[in-house]
Protein backbone atom coordinates (compact mmCIF):
# COMPACT_ATOMS: atom_id res chain seq x y z
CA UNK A 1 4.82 84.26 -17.03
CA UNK A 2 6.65 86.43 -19.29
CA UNK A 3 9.93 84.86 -18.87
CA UNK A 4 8.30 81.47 -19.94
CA UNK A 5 6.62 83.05 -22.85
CA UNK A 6 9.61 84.80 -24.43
CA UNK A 7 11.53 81.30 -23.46
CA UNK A 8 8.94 79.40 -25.70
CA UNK A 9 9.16 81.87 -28.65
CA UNK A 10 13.13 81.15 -28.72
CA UNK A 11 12.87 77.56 -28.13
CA UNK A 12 10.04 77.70 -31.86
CA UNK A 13 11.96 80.10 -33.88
CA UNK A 14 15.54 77.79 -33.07
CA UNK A 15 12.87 74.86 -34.24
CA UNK A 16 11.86 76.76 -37.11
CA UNK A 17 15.68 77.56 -38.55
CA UNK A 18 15.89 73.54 -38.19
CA UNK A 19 13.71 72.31 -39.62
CA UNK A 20 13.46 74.74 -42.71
CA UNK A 21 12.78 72.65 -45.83
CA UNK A 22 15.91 72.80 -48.28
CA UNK A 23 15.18 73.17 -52.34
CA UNK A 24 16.84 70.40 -53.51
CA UNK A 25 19.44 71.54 -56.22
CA UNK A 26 18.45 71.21 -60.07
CA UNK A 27 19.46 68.51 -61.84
CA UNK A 28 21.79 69.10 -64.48
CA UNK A 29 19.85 68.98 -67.93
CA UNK A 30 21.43 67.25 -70.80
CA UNK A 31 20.49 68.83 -74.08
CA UNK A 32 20.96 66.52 -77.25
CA UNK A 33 23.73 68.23 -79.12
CA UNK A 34 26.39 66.57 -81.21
CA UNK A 35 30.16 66.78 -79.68
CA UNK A 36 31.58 69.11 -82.40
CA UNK A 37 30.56 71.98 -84.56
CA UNK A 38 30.42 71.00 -88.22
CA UNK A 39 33.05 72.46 -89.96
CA UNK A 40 34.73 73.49 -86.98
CA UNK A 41 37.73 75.62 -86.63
CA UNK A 42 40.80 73.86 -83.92
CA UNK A 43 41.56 75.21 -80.60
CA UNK A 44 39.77 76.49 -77.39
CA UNK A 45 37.38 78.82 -77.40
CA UNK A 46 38.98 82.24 -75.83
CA UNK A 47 37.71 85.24 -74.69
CA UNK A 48 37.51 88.61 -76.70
CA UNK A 49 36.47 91.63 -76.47
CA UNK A 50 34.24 92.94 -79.13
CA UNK A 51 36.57 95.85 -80.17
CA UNK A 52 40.03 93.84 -79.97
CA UNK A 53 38.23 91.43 -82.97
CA UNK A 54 37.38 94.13 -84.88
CA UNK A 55 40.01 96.50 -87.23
CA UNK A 56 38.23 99.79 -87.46
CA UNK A 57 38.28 102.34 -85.40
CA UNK A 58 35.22 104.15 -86.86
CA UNK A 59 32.85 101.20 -86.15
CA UNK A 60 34.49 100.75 -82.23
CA UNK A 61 34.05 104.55 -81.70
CA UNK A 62 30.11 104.58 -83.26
CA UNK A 63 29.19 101.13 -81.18
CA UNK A 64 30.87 102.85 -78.19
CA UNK A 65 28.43 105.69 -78.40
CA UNK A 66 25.45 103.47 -78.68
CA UNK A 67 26.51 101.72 -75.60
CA UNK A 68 26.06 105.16 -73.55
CA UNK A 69 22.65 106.61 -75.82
CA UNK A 70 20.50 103.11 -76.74
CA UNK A 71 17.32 103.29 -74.89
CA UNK A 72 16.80 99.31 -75.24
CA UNK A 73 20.06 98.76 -72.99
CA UNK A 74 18.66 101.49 -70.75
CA UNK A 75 15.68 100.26 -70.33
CA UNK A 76 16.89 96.84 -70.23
CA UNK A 77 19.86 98.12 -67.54
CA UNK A 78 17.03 99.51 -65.82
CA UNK A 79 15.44 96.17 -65.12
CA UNK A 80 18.28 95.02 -63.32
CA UNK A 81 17.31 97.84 -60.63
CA UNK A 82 13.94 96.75 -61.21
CA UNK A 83 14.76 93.26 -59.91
CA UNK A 84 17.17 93.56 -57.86
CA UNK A 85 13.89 95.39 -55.89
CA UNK A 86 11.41 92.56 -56.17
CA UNK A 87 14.02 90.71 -54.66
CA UNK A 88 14.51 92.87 -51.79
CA UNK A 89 10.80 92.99 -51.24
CA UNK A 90 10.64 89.61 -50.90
CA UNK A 91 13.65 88.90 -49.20
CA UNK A 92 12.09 91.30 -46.36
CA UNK A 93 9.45 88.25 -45.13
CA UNK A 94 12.21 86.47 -43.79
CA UNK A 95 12.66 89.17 -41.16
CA UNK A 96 10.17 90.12 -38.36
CA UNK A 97 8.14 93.47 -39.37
CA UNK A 98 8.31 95.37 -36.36
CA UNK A 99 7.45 99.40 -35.93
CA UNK A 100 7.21 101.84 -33.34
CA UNK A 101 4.57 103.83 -31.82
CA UNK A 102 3.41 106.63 -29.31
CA UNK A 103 0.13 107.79 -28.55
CA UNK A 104 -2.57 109.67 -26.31
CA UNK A 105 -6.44 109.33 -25.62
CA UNK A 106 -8.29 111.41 -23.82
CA UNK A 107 -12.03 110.17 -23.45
CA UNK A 108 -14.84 112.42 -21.39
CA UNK A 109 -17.76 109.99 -19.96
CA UNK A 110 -20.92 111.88 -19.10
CA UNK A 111 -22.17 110.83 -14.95
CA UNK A 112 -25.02 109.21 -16.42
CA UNK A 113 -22.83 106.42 -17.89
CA UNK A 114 -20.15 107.10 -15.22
CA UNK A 115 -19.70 103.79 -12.85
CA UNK A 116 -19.01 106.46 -9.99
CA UNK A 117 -21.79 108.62 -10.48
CA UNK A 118 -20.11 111.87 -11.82
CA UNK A 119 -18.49 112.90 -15.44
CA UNK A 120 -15.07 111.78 -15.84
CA UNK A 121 -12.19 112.90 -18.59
CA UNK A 122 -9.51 110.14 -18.43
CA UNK A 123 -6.26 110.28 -19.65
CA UNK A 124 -4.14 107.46 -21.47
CA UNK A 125 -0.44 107.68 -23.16
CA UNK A 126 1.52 104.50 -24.33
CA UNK A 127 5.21 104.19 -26.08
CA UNK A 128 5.61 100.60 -27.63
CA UNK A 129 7.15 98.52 -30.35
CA UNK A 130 4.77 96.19 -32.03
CA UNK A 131 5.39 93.02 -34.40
CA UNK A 132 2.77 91.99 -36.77
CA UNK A 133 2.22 88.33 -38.24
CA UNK A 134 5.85 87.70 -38.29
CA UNK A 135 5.12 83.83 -40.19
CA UNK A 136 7.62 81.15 -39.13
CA UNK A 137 9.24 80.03 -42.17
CA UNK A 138 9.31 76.27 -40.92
CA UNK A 139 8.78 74.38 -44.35
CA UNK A 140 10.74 76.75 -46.31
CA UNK A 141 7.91 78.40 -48.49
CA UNK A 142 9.10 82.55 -47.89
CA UNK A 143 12.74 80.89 -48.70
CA UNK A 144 11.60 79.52 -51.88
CA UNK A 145 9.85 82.54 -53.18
CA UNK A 146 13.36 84.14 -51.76
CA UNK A 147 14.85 81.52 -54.52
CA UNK A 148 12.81 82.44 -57.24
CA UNK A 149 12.96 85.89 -56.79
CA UNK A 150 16.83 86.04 -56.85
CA UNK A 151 17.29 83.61 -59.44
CA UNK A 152 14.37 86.41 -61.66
CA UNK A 153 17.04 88.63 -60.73
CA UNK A 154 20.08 86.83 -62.39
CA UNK A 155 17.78 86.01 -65.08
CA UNK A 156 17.34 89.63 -66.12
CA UNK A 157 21.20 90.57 -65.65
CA UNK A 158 22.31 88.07 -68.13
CA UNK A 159 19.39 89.42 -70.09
CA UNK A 160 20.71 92.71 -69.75
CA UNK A 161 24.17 91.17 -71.18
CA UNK A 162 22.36 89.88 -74.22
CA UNK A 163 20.45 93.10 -74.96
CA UNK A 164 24.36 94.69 -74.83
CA UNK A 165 25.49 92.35 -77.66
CA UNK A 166 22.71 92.26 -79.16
CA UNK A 167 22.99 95.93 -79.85
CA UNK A 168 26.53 95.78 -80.65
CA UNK A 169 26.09 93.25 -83.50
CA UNK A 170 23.11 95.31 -84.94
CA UNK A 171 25.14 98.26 -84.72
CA UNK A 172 28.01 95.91 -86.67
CA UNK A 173 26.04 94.36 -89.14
CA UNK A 174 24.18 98.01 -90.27
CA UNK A 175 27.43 99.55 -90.16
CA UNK A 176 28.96 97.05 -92.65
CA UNK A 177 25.73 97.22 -95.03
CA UNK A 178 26.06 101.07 -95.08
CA UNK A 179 29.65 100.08 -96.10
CA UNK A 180 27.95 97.86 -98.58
CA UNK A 181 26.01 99.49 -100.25
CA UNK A 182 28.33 102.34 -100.46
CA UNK A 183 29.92 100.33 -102.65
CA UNK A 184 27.23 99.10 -104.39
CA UNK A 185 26.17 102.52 -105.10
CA UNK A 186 29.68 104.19 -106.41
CA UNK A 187 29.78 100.70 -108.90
CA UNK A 188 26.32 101.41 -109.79
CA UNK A 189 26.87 105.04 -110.67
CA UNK A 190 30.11 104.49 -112.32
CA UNK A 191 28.07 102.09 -114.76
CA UNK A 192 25.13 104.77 -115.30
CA UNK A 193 28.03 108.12 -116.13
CA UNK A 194 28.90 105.49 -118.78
CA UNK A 195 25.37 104.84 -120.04
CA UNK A 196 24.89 108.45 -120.13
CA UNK A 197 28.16 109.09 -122.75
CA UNK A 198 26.48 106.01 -124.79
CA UNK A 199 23.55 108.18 -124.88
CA UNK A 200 24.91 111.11 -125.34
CA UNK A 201 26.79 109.42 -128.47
CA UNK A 202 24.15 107.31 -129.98
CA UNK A 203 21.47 110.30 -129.56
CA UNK A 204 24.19 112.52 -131.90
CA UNK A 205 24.35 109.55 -134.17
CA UNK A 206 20.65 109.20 -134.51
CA UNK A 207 20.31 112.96 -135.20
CA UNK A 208 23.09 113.28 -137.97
CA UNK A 209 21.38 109.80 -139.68
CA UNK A 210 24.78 108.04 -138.93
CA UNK A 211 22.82 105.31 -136.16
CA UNK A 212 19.28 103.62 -135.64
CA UNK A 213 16.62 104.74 -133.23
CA UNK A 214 17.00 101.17 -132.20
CA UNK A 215 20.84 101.53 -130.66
CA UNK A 216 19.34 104.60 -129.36
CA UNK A 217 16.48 103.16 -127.54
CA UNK A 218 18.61 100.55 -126.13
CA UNK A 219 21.04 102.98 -124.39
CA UNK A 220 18.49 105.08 -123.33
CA UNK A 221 16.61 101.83 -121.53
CA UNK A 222 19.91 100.38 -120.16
CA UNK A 223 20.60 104.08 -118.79
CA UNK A 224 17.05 104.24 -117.23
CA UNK A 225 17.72 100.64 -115.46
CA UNK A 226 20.90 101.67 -114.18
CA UNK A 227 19.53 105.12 -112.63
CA UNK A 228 16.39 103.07 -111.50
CA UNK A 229 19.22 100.47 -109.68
CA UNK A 230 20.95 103.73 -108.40
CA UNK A 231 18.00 105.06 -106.49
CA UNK A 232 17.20 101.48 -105.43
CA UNK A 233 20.29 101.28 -103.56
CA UNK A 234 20.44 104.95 -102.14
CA UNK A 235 16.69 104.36 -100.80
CA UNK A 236 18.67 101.19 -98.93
CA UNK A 237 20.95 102.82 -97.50
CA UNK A 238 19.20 106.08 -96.28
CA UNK A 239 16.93 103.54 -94.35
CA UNK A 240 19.82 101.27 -92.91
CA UNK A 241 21.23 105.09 -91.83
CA UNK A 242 17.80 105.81 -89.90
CA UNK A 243 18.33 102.45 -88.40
CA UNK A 244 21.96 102.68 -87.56
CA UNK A 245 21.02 106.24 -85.84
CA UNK A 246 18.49 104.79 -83.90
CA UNK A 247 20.53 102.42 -82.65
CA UNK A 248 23.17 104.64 -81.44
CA UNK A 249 20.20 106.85 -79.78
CA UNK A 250 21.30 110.24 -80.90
CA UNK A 251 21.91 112.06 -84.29
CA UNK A 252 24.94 111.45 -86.03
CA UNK A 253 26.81 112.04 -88.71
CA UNK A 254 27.25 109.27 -91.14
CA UNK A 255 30.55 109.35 -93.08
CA UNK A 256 31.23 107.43 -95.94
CA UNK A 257 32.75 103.92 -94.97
CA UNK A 258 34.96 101.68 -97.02
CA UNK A 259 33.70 98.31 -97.07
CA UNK A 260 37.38 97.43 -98.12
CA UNK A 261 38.64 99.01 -94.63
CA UNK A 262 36.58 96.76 -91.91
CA UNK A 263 38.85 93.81 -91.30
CA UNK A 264 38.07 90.87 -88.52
CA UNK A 265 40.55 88.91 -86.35
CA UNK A 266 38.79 86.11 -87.14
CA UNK A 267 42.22 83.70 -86.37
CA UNK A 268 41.94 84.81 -82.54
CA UNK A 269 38.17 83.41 -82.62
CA UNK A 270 38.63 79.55 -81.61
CA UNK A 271 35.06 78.47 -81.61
CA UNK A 272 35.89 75.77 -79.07
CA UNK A 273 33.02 72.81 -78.12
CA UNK A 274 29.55 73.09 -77.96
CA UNK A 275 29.86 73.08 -74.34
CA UNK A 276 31.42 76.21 -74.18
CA UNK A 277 27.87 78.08 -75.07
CA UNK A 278 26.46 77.18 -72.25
CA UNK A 279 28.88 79.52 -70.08
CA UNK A 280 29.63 81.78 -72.47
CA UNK A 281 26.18 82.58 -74.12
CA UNK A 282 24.17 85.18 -71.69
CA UNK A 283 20.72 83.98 -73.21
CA UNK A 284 21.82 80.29 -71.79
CA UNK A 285 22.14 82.06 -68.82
CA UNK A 286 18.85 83.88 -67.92
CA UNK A 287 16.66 80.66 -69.57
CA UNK A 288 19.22 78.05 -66.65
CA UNK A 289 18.10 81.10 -64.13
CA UNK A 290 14.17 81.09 -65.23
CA UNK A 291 14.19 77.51 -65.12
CA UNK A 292 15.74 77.57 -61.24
CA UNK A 293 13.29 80.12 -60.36
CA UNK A 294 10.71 77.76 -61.59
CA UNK A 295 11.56 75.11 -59.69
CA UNK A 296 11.95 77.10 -56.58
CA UNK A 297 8.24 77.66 -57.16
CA UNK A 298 7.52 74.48 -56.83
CA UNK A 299 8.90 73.89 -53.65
CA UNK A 300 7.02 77.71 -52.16
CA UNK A 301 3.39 75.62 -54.11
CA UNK A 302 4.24 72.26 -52.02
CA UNK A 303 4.98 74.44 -48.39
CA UNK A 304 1.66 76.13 -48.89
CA UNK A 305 -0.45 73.01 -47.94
CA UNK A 306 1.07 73.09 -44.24
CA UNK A 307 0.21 74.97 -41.21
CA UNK A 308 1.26 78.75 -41.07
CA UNK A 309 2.59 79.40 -37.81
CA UNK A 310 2.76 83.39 -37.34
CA UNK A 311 3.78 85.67 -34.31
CA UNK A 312 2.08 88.84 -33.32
CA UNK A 313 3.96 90.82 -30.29
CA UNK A 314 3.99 94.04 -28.67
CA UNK A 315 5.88 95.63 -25.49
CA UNK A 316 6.05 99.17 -24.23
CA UNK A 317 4.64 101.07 -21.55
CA UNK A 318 1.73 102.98 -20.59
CA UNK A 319 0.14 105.21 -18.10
CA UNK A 320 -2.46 107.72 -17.45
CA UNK A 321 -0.53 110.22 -16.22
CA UNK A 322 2.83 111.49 -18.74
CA UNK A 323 4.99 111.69 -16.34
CA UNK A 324 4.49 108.62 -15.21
CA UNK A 325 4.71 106.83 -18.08
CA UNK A 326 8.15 105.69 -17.72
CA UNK A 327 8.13 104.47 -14.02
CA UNK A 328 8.27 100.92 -12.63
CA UNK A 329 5.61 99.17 -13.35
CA UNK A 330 4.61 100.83 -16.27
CA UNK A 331 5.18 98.33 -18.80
CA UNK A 332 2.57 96.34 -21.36
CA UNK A 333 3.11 93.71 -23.59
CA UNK A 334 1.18 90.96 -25.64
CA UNK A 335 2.40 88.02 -27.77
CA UNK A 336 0.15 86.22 -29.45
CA UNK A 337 1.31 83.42 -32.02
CA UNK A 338 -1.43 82.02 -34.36
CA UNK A 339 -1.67 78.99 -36.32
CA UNK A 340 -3.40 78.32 -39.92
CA UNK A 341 -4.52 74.94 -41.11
CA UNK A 342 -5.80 74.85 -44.88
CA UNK A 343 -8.87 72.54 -44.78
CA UNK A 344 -10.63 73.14 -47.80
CA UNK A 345 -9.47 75.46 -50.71
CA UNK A 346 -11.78 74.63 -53.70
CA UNK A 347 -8.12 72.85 -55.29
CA UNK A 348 -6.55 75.99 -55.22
CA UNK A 349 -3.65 74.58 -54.00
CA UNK A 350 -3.35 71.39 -55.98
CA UNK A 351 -3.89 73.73 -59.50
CA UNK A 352 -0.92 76.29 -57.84
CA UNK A 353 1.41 73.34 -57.30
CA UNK A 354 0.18 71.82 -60.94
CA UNK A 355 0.55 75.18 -62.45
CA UNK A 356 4.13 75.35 -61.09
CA UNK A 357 5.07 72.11 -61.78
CA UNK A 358 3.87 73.03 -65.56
CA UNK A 359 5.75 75.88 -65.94
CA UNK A 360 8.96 73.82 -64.43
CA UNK A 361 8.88 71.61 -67.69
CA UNK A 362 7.93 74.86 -70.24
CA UNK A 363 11.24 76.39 -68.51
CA UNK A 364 13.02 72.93 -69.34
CA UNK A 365 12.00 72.55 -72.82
CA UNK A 366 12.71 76.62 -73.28
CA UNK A 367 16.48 76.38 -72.02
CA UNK A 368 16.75 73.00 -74.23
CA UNK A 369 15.55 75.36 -76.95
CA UNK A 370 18.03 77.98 -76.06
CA UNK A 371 20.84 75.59 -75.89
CA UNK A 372 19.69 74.00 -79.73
CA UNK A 373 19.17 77.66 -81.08
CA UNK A 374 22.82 78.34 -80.11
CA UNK A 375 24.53 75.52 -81.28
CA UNK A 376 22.63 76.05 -84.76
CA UNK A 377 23.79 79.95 -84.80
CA UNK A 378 27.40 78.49 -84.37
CA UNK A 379 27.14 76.21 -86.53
CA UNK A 380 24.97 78.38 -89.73
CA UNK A 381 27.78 80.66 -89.21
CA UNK A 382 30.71 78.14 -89.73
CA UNK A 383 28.75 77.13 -93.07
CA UNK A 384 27.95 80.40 -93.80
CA UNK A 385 31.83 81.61 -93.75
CA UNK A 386 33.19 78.51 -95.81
CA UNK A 387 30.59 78.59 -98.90
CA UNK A 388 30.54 82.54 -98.78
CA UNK A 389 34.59 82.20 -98.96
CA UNK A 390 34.40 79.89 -101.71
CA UNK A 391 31.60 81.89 -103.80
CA UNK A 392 33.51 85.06 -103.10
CA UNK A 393 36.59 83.23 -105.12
CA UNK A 394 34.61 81.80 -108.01
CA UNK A 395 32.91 85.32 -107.87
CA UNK A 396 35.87 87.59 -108.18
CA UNK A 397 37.53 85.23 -111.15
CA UNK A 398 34.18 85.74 -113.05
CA UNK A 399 34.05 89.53 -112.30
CA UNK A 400 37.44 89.46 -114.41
CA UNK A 401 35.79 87.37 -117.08
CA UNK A 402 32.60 89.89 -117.42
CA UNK A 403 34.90 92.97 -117.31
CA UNK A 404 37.15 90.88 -120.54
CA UNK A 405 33.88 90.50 -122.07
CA UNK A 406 32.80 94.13 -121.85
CA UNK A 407 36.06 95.16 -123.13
CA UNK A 408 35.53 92.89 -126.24
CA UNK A 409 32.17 93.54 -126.75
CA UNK A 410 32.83 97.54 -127.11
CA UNK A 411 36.04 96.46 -129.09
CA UNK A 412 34.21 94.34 -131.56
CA UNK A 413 31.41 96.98 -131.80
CA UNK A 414 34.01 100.00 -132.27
CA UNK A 415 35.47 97.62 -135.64
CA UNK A 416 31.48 96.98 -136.78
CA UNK A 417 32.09 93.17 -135.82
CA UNK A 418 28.71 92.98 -133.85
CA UNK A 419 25.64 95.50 -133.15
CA UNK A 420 25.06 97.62 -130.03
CA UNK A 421 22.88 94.67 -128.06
CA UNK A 422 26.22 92.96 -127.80
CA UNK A 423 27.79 95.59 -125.75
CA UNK A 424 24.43 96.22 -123.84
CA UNK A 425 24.55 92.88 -122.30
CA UNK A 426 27.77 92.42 -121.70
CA UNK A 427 27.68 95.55 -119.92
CA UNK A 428 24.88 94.35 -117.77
CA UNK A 429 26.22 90.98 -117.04
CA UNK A 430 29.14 93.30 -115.84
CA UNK A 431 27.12 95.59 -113.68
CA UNK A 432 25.22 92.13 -112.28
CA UNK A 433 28.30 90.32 -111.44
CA UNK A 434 29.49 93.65 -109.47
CA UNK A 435 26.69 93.69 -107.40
CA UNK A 436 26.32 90.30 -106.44
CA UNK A 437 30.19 90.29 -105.96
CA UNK A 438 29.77 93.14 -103.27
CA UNK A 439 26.72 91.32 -101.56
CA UNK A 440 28.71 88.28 -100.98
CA UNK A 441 31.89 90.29 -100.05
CA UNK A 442 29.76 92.14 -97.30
CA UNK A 443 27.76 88.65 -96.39
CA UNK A 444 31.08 87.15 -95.76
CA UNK A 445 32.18 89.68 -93.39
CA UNK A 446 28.45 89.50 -91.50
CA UNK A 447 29.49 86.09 -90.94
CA UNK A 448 32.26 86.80 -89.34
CA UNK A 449 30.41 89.24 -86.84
CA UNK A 450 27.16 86.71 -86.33
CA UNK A 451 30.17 83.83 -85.77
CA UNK A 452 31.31 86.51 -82.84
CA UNK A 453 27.88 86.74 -81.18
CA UNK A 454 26.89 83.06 -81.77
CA UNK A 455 29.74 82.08 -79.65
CA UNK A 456 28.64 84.48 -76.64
CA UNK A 457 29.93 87.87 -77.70
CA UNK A 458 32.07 90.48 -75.65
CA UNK A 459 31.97 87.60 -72.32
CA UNK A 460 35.27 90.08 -71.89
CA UNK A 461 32.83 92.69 -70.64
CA UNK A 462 30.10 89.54 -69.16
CA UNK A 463 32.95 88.49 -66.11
CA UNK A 464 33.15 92.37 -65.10
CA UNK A 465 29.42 92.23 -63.93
């Protein structure tokens, strides 16, 4: 009898490998992009690192530290761990659950209950090894949930890549808007040391009776709106520093940075075809793993409306006496395999497999989003670096016409050819066309760095993992 039984639990788990129901692979999805990046640069797209793009060792050394401090790429680095043990707990109801045990009774019946007529104390110790609702995975449902669960997992380890590049192209861009406004900030004051000698002169004028009140007034309101610009920009940059400092995850020092210093290799960055996102972008990634793990959902919701065929076993040995408990004839066992039918569930199985089919087609139109949102990144950036190039030109040849102007204007002024107001404005035209020239400089150079990133960022660092 026990031969046949064990020889019938072989013959249904060999039945049960089988016949396991396969997830049929996804279809490939074809998102409606255009062939070629407007704009776009010639060649094929090639891999680089982050700090082999960039010129400055400063910024490589600070975005090196906030790789090691960040607590968003911990935490996020710590979801990979987090995953990778949902996985594992799932992946462990493939396998047979089976645990050991040892025990003793002792019971004491009183002879009034006694079948022989006297009190009895009776004696029972067992060794054993038991398996409990072991389900036969015969139309592939624990598989499928094995699917989804690893594909979760793959999901959040290219997540974990975007959360790295993420943080290294925040830690970029605040790096070269501290070097902005640097800048910004020793133009600004260079105007506003002039203003005060203008007010230092015209006060002395005014007091002797040798100028208006009105030339006066004006240099005293053109010094105020330069100081007022002054702490404008300082208030900018002290909160870009708190930012930058969070980023990196640990108090720093700040030195001063040269906007004029940070220099790109943008010739090395080919930006390739559109294609090319969708192995080099990590957020392509986890939304083509979300959507598989959706699907594999589907397939765990369809398995659920068949029978559930499950195994519960024990063998081991027990005896009254302990020393007998390991002799011949000693031995217990039980198998007892069980079968569930769903009959009637209210629909909660039709709404599971709805719901999963649902949230199939929100993954689809999420990764066609992801795919759309990339190739428009790419392809802002490519506009972004021609115009910015061109209105950095046009800006620079009217930065020399303002500062001609200026010159003039205090020439004409010094030989009584025109009043004070004439100077005033062409001195804050000047100051105007600095600033703006400085905005676009540094805009041009973020537009090299979100170019970077659009394309899929250090994938140098994504094929190590």
């Amino acid at each position: 009898m026990q031969f046949t039984s064990l020889k019938w639990m072989c013959v249904v788990l060999t039945s049960s490998l089988v016949g396991c129901s396969q997830i049929t692979p996804l279809p490939e999805h074809q998102v409606a992009l255009s062939q070629t990046y407007p704009l776009q640069t010639q060649g094929n797209y090639q891999v680089l690192s982050w700090d082999n793009y960039v010129n400055d060792q400063q910024l490589i050394n600070l975005v090196d530290l906030a790789l090691v401090s960040n607590q968003d790429l911990k935490i996020a680095s710590l979801r990979i761990h987090e995953a990778q043990a949902a996985y594992g707990i799932q992946r462990a109801e493939l396998f047979p659950n089976i645990g050991g045990n040892a025990g003793m009774e002792r019971n004491h019946v009183p002879a009034d209950l006694s079948y022989v007529g006297r009190e009895m104390t009776t004696s029972q110790y067992s060794v054993g090894l038991g398996m409990n609702q072991w389900e036969l995975d015969l139309w592939g449902r624990i598989r499928s949930l094995n699917e989804a669960a690893l594909q979760q997992f793959f999901a959040v380890e290219s997540n974990v890549q975007a959360v790295r590049n993420s943080l290294i192209q925040q830690t970029v861009l605040s790096y070269l808007t501290l070097s902005e406004l640097d800048k910004r900030i020793y133009f600004a004051q260079r105007s506003v040391q002039n203003y005060e000698k203008s007010v230092r002169i015209f006060k002395r004028r005014f007091e002797v009776g040798a100028g208006s009140k009105v030339e006066y007034m004006q240099a005293k309101t053109m010094l105020s709106n330069g100081q007022a610009l002054v702490a404008e920009i300082q208030k900018s940059r002290a909160l870009t520093a708190n930012y930058l400092v969070q980023l990196v995850g640990q108090p720093i020092s700040l030195p001063k940075t040269d906007l004029d210093q940070v220099t790109f290799k943008t010739s090395m960055l080919q930006t390739g075809l559109p294609s090319d996102l969708l192995l080099n972008r990590p957020d392509i990634h986890a939304a083509e793993a979300m959507l598989k793990s959706k699907h594999a959902n589907i397939y765990a919701a369809r398995a659920a409306f068949f029978p559930r065929i499950a195994l519960t076993g024990s063998f081991g040995t027990a005896s009254a006496d302990l020393d007998d408990l390991f002799k011949s004839g000693s031995s217990v066992w039980s198998f007892a395999p069980s079968i569930s039918v769903p009959i009637f569930t209210a629909g909660r199985l039709k709404n599971n497999l709805t719901l999963a089919e649902v949230r199939k087609e929100i993954a689809v139109a999420e990764y066609e989003k992801t795919v759309q949102n990339a190739f428009r990144e790419v392809s802002d950036a490519l506009v972004q670096q021609k115009y910015l190039d061109q209105q950095l030109r046009i800006q620079k040849q009217g930065l020399s016409a303002f500062q001609e102007t200026a010159r003039l204007a205090q020439l004409r002024y010094d030989n009584g050819a025109v009043g004070y107001l004439d100077v005033l404005d062409a001195q804050r035209n000047l100051l105007s066309a600095e600033q703006q020239w400085i905005e676009t400089q540094s805009s041009l150079m973020q537009s090299y760095v979100s170019l970077y990133f659009a394309l899929g960022g250090d994938t140098a660092f994504a094929k190590k993992i």
